[in-house]
N, C-alpha and C. Protein backbone atom coordinates (compact mmCIF):
# COMPACT_ATOMS: atom_id res chain seq x y z
N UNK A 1 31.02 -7.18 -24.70
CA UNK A 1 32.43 -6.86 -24.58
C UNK A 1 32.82 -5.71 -25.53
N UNK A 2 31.74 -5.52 -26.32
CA UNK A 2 32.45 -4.21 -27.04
C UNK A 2 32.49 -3.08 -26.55
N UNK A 3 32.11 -2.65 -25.49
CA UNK A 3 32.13 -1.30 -24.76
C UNK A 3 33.60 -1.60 -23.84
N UNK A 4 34.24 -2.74 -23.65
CA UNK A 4 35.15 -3.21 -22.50
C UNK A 4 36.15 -2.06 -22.91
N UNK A 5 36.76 -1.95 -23.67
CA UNK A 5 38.05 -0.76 -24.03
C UNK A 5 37.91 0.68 -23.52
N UNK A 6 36.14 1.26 -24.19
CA UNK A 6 36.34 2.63 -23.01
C UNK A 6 36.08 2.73 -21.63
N UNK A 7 35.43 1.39 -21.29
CA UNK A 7 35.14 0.78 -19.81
C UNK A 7 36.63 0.78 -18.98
N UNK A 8 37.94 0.23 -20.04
CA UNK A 8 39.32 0.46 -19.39
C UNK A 8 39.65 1.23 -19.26
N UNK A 9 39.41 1.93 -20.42
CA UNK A 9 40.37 3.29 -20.45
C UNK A 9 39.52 4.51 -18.94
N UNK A 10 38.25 4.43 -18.89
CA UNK A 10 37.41 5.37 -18.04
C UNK A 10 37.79 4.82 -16.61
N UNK A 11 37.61 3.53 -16.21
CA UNK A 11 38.16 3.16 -14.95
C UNK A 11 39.56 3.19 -15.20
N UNK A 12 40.81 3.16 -15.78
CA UNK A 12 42.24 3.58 -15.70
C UNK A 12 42.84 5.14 -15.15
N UNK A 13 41.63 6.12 -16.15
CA UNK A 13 41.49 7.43 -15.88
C UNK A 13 41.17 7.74 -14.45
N UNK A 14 40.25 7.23 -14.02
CA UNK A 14 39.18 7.24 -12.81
C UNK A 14 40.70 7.26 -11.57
N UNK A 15 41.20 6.29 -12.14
CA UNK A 15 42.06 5.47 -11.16
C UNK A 15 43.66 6.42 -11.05
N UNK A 16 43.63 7.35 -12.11
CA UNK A 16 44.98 8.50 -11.81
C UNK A 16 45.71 7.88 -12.40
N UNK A 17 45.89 6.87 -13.34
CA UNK A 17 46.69 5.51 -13.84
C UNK A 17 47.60 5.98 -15.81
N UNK A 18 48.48 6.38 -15.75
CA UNK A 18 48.94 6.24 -16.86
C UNK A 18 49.02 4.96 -17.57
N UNK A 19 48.93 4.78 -18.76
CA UNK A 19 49.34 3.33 -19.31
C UNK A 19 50.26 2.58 -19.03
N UNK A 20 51.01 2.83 -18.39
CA UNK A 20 52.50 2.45 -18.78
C UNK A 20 52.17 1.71 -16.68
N UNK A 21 51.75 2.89 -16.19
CA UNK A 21 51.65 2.42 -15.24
C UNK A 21 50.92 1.11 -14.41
N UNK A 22 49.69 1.30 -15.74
CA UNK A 22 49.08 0.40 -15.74
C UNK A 22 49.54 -1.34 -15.86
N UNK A 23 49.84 -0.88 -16.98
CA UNK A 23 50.43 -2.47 -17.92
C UNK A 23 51.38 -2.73 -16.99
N UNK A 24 52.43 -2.60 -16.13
CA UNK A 24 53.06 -2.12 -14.88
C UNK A 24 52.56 -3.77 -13.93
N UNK A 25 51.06 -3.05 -13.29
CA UNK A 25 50.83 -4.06 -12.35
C UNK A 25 49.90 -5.20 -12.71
N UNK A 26 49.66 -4.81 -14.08
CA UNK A 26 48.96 -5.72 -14.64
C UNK A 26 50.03 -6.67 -15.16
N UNK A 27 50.71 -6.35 -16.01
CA UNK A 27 51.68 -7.38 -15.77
C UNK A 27 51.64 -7.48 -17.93
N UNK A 28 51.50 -6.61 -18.46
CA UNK A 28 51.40 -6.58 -20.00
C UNK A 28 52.31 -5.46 -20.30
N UNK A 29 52.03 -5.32 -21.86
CA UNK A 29 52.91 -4.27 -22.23
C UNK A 29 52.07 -2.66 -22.08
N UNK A 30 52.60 -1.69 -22.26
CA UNK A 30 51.79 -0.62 -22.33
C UNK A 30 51.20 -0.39 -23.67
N UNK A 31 51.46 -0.71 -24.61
CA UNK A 31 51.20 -1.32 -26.28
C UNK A 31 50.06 -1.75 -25.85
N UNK A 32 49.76 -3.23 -25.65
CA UNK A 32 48.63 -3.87 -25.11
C UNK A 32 47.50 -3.00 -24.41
N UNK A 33 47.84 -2.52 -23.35
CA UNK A 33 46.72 -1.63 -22.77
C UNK A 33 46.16 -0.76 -24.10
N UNK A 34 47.11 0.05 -24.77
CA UNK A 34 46.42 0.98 -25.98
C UNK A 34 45.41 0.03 -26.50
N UNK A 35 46.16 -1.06 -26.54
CA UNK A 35 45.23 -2.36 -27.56
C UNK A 35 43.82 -2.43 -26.81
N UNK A 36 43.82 -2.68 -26.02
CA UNK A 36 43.08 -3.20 -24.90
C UNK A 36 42.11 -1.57 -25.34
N UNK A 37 42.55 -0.28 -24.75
CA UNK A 37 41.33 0.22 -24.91
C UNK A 37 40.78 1.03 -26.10
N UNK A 38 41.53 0.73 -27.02
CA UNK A 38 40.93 1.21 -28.56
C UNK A 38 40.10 -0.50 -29.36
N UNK A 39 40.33 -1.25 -28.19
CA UNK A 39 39.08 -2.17 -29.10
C UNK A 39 39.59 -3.10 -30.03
N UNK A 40 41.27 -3.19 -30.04
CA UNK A 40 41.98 -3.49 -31.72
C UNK A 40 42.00 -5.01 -30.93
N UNK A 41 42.29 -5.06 -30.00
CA UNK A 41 42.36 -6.46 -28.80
C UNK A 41 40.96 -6.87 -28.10
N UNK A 42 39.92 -7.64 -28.82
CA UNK A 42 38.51 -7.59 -28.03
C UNK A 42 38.13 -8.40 -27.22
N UNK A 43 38.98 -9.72 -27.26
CA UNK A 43 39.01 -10.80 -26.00
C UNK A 43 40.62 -10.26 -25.46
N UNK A 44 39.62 -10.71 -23.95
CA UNK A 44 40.81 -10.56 -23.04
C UNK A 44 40.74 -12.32 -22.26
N UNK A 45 41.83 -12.75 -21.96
CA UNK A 45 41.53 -13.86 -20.90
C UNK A 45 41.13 -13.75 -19.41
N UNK A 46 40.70 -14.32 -18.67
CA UNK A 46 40.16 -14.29 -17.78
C UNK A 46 41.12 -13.96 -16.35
N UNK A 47 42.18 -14.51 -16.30
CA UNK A 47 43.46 -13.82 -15.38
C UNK A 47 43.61 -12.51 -15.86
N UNK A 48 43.72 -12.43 -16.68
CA UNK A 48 44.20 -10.94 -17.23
C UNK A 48 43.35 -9.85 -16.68
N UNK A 49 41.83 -9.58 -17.01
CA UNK A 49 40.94 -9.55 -16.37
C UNK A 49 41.07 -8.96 -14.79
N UNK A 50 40.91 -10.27 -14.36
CA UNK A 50 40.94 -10.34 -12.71
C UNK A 50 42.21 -9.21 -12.78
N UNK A 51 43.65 -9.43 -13.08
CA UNK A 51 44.76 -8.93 -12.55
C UNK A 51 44.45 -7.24 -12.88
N UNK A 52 43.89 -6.64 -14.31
CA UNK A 52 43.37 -5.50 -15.12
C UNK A 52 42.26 -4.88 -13.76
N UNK A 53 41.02 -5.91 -13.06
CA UNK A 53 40.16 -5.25 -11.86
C UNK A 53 40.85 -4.86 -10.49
N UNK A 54 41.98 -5.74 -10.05
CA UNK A 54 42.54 -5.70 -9.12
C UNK A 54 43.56 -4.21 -9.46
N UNK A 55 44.26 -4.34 -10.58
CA UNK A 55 45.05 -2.74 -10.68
C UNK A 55 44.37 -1.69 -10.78
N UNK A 56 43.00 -1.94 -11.48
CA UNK A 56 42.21 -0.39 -11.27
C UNK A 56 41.46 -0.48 -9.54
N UNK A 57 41.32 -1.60 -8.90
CA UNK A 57 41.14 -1.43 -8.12
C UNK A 57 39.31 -1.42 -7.95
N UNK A 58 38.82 -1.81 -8.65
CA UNK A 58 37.41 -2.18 -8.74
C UNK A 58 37.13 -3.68 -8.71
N UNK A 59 35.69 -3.91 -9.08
CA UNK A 59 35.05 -5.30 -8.96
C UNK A 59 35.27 -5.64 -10.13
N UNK A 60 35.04 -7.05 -10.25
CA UNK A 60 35.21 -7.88 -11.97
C UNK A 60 34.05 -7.09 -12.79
N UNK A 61 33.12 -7.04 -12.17
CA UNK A 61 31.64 -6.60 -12.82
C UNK A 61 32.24 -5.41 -13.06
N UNK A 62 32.59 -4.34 -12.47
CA UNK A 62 32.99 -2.96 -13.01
C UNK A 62 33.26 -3.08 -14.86
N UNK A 63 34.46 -4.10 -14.85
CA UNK A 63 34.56 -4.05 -16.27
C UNK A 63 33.80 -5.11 -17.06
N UNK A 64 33.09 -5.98 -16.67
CA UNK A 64 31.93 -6.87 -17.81
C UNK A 64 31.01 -6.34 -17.69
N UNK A 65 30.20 -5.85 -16.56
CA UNK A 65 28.76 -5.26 -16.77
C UNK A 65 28.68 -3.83 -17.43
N UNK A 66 27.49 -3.48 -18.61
CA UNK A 66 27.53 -2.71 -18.92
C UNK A 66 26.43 -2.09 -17.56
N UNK A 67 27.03 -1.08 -17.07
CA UNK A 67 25.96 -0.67 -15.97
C UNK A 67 24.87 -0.02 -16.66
N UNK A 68 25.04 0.78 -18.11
CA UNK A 68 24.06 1.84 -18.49
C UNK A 68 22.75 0.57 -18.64
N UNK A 69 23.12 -0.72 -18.92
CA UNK A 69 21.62 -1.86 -19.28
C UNK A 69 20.90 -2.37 -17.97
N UNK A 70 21.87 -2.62 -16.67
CA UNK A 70 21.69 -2.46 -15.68
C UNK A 70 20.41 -1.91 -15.04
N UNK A 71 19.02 -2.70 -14.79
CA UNK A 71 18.04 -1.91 -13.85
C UNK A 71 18.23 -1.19 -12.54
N UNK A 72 17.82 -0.58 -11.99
CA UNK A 72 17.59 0.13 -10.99
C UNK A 72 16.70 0.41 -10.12
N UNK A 73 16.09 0.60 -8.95
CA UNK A 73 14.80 0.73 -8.59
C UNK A 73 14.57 1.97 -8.98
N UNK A 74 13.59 2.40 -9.17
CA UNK A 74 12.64 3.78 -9.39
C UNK A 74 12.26 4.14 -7.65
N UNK A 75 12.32 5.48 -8.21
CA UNK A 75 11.60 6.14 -7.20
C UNK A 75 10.08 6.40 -7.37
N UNK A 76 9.18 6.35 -6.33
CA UNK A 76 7.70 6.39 -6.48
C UNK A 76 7.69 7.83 -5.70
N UNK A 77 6.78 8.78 -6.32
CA UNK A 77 6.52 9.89 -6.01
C UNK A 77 5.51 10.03 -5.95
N UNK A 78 4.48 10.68 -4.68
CA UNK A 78 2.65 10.83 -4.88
C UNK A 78 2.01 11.86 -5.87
N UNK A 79 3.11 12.60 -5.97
CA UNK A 79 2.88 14.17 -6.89
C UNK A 79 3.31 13.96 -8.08
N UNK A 80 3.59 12.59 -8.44
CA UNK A 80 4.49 12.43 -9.82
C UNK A 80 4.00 11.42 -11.07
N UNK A 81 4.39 11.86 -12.26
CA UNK A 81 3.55 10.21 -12.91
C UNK A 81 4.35 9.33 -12.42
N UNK A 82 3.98 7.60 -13.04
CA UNK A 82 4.03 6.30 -12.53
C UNK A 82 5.98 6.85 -12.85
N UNK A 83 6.99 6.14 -12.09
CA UNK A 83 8.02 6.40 -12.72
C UNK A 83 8.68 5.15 -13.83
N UNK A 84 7.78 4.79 -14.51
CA UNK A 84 8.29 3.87 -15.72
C UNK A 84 8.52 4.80 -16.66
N UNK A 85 7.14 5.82 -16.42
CA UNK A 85 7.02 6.63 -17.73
C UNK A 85 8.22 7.30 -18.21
N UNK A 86 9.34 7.86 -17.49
CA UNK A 86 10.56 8.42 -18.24
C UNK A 86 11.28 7.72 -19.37
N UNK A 87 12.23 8.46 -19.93
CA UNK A 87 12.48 7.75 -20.63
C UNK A 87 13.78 6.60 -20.26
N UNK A 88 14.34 6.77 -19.24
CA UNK A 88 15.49 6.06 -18.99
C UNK A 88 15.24 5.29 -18.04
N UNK A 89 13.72 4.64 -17.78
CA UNK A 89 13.49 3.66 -16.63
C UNK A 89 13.73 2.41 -17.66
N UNK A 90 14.04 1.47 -16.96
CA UNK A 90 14.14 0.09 -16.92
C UNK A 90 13.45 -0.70 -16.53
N UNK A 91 12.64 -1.66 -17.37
CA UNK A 91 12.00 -2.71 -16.79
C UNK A 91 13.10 -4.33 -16.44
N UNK A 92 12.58 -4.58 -15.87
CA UNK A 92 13.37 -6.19 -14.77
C UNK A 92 12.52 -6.81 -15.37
N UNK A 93 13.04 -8.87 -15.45
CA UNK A 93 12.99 -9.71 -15.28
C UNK A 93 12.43 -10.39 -14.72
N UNK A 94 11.19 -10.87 -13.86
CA UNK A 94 10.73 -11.81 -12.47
C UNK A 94 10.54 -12.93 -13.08
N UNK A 95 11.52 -14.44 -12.34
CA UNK A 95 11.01 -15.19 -12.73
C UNK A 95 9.54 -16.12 -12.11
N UNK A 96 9.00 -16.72 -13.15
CA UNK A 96 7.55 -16.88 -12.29
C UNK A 96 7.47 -17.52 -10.66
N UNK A 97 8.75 -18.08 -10.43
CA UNK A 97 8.40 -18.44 -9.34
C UNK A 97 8.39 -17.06 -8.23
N UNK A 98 8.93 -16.48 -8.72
CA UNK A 98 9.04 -15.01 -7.44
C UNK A 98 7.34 -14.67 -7.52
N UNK A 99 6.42 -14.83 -8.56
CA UNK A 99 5.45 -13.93 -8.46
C UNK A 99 3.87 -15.26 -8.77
N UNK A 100 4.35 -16.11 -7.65
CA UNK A 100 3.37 -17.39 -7.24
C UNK A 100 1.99 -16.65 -7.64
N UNK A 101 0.87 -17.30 -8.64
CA UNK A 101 -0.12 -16.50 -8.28
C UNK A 101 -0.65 -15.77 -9.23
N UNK A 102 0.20 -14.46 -9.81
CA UNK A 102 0.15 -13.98 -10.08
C UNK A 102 -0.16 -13.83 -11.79
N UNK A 103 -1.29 -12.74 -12.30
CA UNK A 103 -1.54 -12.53 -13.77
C UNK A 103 -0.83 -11.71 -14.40
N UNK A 104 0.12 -11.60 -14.92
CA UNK A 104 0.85 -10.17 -15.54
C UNK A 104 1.56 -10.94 -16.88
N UNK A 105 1.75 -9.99 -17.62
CA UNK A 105 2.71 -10.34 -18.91
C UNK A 105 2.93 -8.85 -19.05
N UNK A 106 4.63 -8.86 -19.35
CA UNK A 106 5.32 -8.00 -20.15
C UNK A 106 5.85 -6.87 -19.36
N UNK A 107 5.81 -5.95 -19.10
CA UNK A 107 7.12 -5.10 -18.32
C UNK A 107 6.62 -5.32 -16.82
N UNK A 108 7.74 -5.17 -16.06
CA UNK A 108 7.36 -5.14 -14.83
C UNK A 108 8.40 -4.14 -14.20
N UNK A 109 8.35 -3.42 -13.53
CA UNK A 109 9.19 -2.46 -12.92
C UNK A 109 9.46 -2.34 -11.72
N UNK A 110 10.97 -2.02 -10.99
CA UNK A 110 10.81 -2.01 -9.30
C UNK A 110 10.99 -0.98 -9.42
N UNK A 111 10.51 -0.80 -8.25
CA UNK A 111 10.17 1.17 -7.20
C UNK A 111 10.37 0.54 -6.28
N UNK A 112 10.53 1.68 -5.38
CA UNK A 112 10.79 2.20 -3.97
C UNK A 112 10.05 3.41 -3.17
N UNK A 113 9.62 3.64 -2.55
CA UNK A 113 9.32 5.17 -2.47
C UNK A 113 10.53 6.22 -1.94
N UNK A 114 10.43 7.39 -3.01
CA UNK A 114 11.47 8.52 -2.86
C UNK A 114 11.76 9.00 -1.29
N UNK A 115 12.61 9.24 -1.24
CA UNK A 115 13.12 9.53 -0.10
C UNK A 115 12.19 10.66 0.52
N UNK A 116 11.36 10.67 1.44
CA UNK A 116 10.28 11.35 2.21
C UNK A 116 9.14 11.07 1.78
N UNK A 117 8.88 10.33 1.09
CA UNK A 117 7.91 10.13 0.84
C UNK A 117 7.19 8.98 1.58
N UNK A 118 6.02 8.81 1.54
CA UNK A 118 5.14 7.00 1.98
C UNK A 118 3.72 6.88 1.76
N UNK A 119 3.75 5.80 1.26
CA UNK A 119 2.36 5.16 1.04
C UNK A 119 2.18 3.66 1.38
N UNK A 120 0.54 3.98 1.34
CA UNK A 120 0.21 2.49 2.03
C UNK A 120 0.96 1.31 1.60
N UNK A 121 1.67 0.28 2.33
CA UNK A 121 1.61 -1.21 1.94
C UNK A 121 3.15 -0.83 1.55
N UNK A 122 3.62 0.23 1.50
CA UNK A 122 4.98 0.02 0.54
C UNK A 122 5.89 0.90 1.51
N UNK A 123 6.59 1.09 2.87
CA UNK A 123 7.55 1.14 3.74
C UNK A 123 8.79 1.87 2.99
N UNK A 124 9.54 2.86 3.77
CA UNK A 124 10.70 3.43 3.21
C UNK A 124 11.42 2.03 2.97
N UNK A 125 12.37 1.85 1.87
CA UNK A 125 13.59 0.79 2.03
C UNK A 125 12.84 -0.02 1.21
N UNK A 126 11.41 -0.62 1.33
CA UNK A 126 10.42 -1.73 0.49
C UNK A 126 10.95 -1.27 -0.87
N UNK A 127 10.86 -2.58 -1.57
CA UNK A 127 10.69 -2.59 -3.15
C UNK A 127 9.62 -3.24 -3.18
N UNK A 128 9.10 -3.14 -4.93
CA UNK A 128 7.64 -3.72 -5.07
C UNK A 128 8.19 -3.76 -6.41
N UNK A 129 7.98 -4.77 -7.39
CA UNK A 129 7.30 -4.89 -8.70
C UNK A 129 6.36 -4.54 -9.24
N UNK A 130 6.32 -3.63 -9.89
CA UNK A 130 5.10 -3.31 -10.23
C UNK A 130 4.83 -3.79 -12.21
N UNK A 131 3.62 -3.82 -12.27
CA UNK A 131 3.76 -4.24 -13.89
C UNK A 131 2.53 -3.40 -14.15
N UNK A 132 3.00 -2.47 -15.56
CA UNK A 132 2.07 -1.60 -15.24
C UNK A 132 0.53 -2.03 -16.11
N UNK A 133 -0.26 -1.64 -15.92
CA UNK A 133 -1.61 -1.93 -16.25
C UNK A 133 -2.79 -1.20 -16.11
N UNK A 134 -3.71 -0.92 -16.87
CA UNK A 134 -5.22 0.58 -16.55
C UNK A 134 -6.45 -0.78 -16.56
N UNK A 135 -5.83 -2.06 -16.48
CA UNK A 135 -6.76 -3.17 -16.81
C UNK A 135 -7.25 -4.04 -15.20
N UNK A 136 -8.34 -4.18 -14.39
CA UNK A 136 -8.27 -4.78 -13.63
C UNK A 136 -7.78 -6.57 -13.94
N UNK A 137 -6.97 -7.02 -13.30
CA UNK A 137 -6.45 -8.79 -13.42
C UNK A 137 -7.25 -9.53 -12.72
N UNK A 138 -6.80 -9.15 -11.60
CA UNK A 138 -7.15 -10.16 -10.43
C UNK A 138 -6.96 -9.27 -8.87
N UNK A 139 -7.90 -9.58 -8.14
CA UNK A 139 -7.94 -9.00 -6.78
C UNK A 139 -6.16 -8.81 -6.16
N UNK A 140 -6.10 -8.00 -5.30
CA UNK A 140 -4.29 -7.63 -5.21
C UNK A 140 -4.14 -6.25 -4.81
N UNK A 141 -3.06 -5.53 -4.54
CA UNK A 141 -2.48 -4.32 -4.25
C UNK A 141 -2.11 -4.19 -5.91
N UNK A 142 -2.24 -2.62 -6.28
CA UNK A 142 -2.20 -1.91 -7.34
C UNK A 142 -1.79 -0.40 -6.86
N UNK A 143 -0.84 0.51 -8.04
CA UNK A 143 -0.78 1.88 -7.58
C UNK A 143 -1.90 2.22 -8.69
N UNK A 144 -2.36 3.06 -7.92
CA UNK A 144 -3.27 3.60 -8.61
C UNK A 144 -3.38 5.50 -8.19
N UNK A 145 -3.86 6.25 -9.44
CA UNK A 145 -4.03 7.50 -9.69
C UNK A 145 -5.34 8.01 -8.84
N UNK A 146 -5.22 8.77 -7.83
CA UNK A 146 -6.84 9.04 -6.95
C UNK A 146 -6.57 10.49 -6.87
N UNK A 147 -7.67 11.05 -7.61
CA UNK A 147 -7.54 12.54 -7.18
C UNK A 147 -6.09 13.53 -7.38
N UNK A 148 -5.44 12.79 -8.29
CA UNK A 148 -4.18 13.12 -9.17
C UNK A 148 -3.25 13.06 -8.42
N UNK A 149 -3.42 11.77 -7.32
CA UNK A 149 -2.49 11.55 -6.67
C UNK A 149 -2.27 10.29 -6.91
N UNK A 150 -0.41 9.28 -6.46
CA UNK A 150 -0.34 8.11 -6.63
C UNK A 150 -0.52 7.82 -5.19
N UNK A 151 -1.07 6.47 -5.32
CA UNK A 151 -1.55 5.57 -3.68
C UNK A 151 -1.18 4.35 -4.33
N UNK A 152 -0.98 3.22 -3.63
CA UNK A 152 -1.27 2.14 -3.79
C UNK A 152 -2.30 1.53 -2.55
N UNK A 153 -3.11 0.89 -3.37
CA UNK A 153 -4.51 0.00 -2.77
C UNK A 153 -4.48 -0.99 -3.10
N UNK A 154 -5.36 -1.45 -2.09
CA UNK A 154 -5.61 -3.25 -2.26
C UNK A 154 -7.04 -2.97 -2.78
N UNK A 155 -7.21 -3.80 -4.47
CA UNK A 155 -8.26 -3.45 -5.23
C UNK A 155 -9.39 -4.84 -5.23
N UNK A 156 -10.16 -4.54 -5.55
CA UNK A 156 -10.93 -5.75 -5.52
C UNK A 156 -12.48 -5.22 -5.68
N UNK A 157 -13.34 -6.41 -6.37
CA UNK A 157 -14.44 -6.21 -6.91
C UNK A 157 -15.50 -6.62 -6.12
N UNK A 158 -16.78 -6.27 -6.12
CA UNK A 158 -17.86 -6.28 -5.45
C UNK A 158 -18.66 -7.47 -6.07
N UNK A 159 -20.09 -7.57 -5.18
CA UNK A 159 -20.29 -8.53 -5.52
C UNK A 159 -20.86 -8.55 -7.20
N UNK A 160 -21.32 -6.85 -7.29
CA UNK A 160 -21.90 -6.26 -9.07
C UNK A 160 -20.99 -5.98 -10.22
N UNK A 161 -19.38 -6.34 -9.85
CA UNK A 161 -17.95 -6.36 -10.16
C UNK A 161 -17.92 -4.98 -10.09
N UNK A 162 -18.74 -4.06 -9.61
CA UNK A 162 -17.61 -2.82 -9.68
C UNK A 162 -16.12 -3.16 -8.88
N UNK A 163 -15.10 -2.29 -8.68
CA UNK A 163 -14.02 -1.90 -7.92
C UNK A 163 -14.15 -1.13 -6.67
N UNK A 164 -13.38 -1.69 -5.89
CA UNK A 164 -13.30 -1.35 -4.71
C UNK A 164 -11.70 -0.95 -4.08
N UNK A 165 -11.57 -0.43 -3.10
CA UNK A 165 -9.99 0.12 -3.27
C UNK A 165 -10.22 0.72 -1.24
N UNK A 166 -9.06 0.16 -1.07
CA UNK A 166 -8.97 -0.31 0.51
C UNK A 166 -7.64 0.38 1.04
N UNK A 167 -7.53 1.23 1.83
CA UNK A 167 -6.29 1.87 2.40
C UNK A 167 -5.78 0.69 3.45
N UNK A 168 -4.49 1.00 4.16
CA UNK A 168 -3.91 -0.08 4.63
C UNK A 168 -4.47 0.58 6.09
N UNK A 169 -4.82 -0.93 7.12
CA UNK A 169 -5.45 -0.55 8.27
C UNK A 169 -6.94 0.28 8.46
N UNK A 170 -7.12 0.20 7.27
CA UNK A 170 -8.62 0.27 7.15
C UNK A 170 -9.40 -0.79 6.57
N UNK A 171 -10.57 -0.95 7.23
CA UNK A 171 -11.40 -2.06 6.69
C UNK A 171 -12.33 -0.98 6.01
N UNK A 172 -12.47 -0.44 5.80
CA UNK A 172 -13.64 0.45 4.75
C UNK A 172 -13.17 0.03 3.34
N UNK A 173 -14.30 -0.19 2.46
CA UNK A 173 -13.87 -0.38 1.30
C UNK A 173 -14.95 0.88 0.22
N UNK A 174 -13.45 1.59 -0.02
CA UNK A 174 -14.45 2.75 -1.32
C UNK A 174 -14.39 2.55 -2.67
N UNK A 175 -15.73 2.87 -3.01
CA UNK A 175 -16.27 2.69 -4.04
C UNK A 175 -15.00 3.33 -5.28
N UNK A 176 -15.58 2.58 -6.57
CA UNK A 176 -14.74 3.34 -7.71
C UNK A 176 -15.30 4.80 -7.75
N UNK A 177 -14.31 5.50 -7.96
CA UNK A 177 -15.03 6.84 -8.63
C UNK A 177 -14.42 7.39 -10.08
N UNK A 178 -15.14 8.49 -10.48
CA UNK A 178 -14.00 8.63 -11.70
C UNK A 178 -12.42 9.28 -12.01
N UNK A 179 -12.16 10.20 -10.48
CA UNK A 179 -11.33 10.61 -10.47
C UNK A 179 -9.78 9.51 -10.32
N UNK A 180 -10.54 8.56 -10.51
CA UNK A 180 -9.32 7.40 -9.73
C UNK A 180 -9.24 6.20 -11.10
N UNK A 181 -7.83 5.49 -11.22
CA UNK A 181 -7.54 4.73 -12.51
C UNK A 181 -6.69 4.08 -11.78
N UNK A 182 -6.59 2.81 -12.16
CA UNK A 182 -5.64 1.96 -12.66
C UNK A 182 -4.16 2.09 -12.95
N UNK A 183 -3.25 2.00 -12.54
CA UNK A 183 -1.68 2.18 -13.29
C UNK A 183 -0.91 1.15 -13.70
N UNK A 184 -1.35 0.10 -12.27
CA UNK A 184 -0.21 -0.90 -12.36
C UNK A 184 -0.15 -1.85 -11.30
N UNK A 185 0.06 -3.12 -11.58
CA UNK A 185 -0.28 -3.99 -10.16
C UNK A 185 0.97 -4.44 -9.98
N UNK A 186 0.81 -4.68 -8.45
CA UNK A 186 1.71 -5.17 -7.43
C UNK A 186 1.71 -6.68 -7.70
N UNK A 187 3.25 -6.96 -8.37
CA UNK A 187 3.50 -8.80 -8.23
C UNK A 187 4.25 -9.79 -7.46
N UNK A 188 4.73 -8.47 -6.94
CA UNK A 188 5.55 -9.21 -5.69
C UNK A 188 6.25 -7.75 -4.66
N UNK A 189 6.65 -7.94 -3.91
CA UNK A 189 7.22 -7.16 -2.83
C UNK A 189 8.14 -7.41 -2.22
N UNK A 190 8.91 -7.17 -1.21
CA UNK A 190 10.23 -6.97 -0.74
C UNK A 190 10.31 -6.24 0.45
N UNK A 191 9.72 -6.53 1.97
CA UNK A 191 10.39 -5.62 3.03
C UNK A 191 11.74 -5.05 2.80
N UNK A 192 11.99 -4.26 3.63
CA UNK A 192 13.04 -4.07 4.08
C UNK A 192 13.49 -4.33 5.63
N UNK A 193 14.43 -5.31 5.80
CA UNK A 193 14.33 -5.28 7.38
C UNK A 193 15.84 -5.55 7.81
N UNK A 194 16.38 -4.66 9.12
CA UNK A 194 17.86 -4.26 9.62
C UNK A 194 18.53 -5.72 9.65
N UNK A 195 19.35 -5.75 9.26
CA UNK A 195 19.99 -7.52 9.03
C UNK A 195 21.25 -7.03 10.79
C-alpha cells in the first residue's frame, strides 16, 4: 500500500480528474484526496476504495496491485538469448501440483513465442514454463541453444547416457553435439485454444 497515493494521483491524472472533482464522486473531501495521494492517509477502507476505482473508472486491482511486481509472459525469440536473461524479466510461482512429475527448483519463467516467430512443441498463443537449467534432470521438452539458435526439444538419454534431442513430428533422434547446450526445461505448458 505504500505506492497506493501515486497509484491515485497517476490514475486521477490519467482520468482528466481534478481533486476536487474527484473527492466529488467519491464522495470525500478534496483535502482527503491530497491526503490520500501524498501518503499522509495510508489506509483507506474498503468502500472507499471500491467508490475511489469506480470514479477513476478502473478495476480494484488497478489501485492494490503493484503492476511493476506483476509477471508477464516473455517473449521467446530463435535469434535471441533465453528471455529471462534481461534485466526486467520476472520469474512466476508454479504450484507443485501444476508441474505433476516434474524435477526443478528455483526460478521458473513463462514465455510465449514472439509474434512471428515458431518452434517446435510451443504454438503461437502457447505458454510454457520454463525453469532455466545447462543441467540434464530428467527426460522432457527443454529450450535449448543449437547452432546459436533457440529450439525447444524433447531431450532424452541413450542407452550410454549420452543426449539425444528430437524435433516435433520427427522420430529421428540426434545425437549431442557440441554446438548445442542446455538452457532450460519445460515444466508445464498451456495450449492456446479459441474459447
Amino acid at each position: 500500500m505504500d505506492t497506493l497515493g501515486p497509484r491515485i494521483k497517476h490514475l486521477r491524472l490519467e482520468a482528466k480528474l481534478n481533486k476536487a472533482a474527484l473527492a466529488r464522486r467519491v464522495g470525500v473531501s478534496d483535502v482527503t484526496i491530497s491526503y490520500w495521494e501524498s501518503g499522509a492517509i495510508k489506509q483507506i477502507g474498503h468502500e472507499r476504495l471500491v467508490a475511489l476505482a469506480a470514479a477513476l473508472n478502473c478495476p480494484l486491482s488497478a489501485l492494490l496491485d503493484d503492476e511493476g511486481t506483476r509477471p508477464s509472459p516473455l517473449f521467446l525469440r530463435a535469434d535471441a538469448s533465453p528471455p529471462w536473461t534481461t534485466p526486467d524479466a520476472k520469474g512466476i510461482e508454479l504450484p507443485i501440483e501444476l508441474t505433476p512429475g516434474q524435477r526443478w527448483d528455483g526460478d521458473c519463467h513463462l514465455v510465449t513465442p514472439a509474434p512471428g516467430e515458431s518452434f517446435d512443441y510451443l504454438g503461437a498463443g502457447d505458454l510454457a514454463a520454463i525453469a532455466p537449467t545447462e543441467i540434464f534432470r530428467q527426460p522432457g521438452l527443454y529450450l535449448i541453444e543449437e547452432a546459436g539458435r533457440l529450439a525447444l526439444r524433447r531431450v532424452q538419454q541413450d542407452a550410454k547416457g549420452a543426449l539425444t534431442f528430437q524435433r516435433q513430428d520427427d522420430d529421428a533422434l540426434v545425437p549431442y553435439t557440441p554446438d548445442c547446450r542446455l538452457l532450460g526445461k519445460i515444466v508445464s505448458l498451456w495450449r492456446h485454444e479459441v474459447l
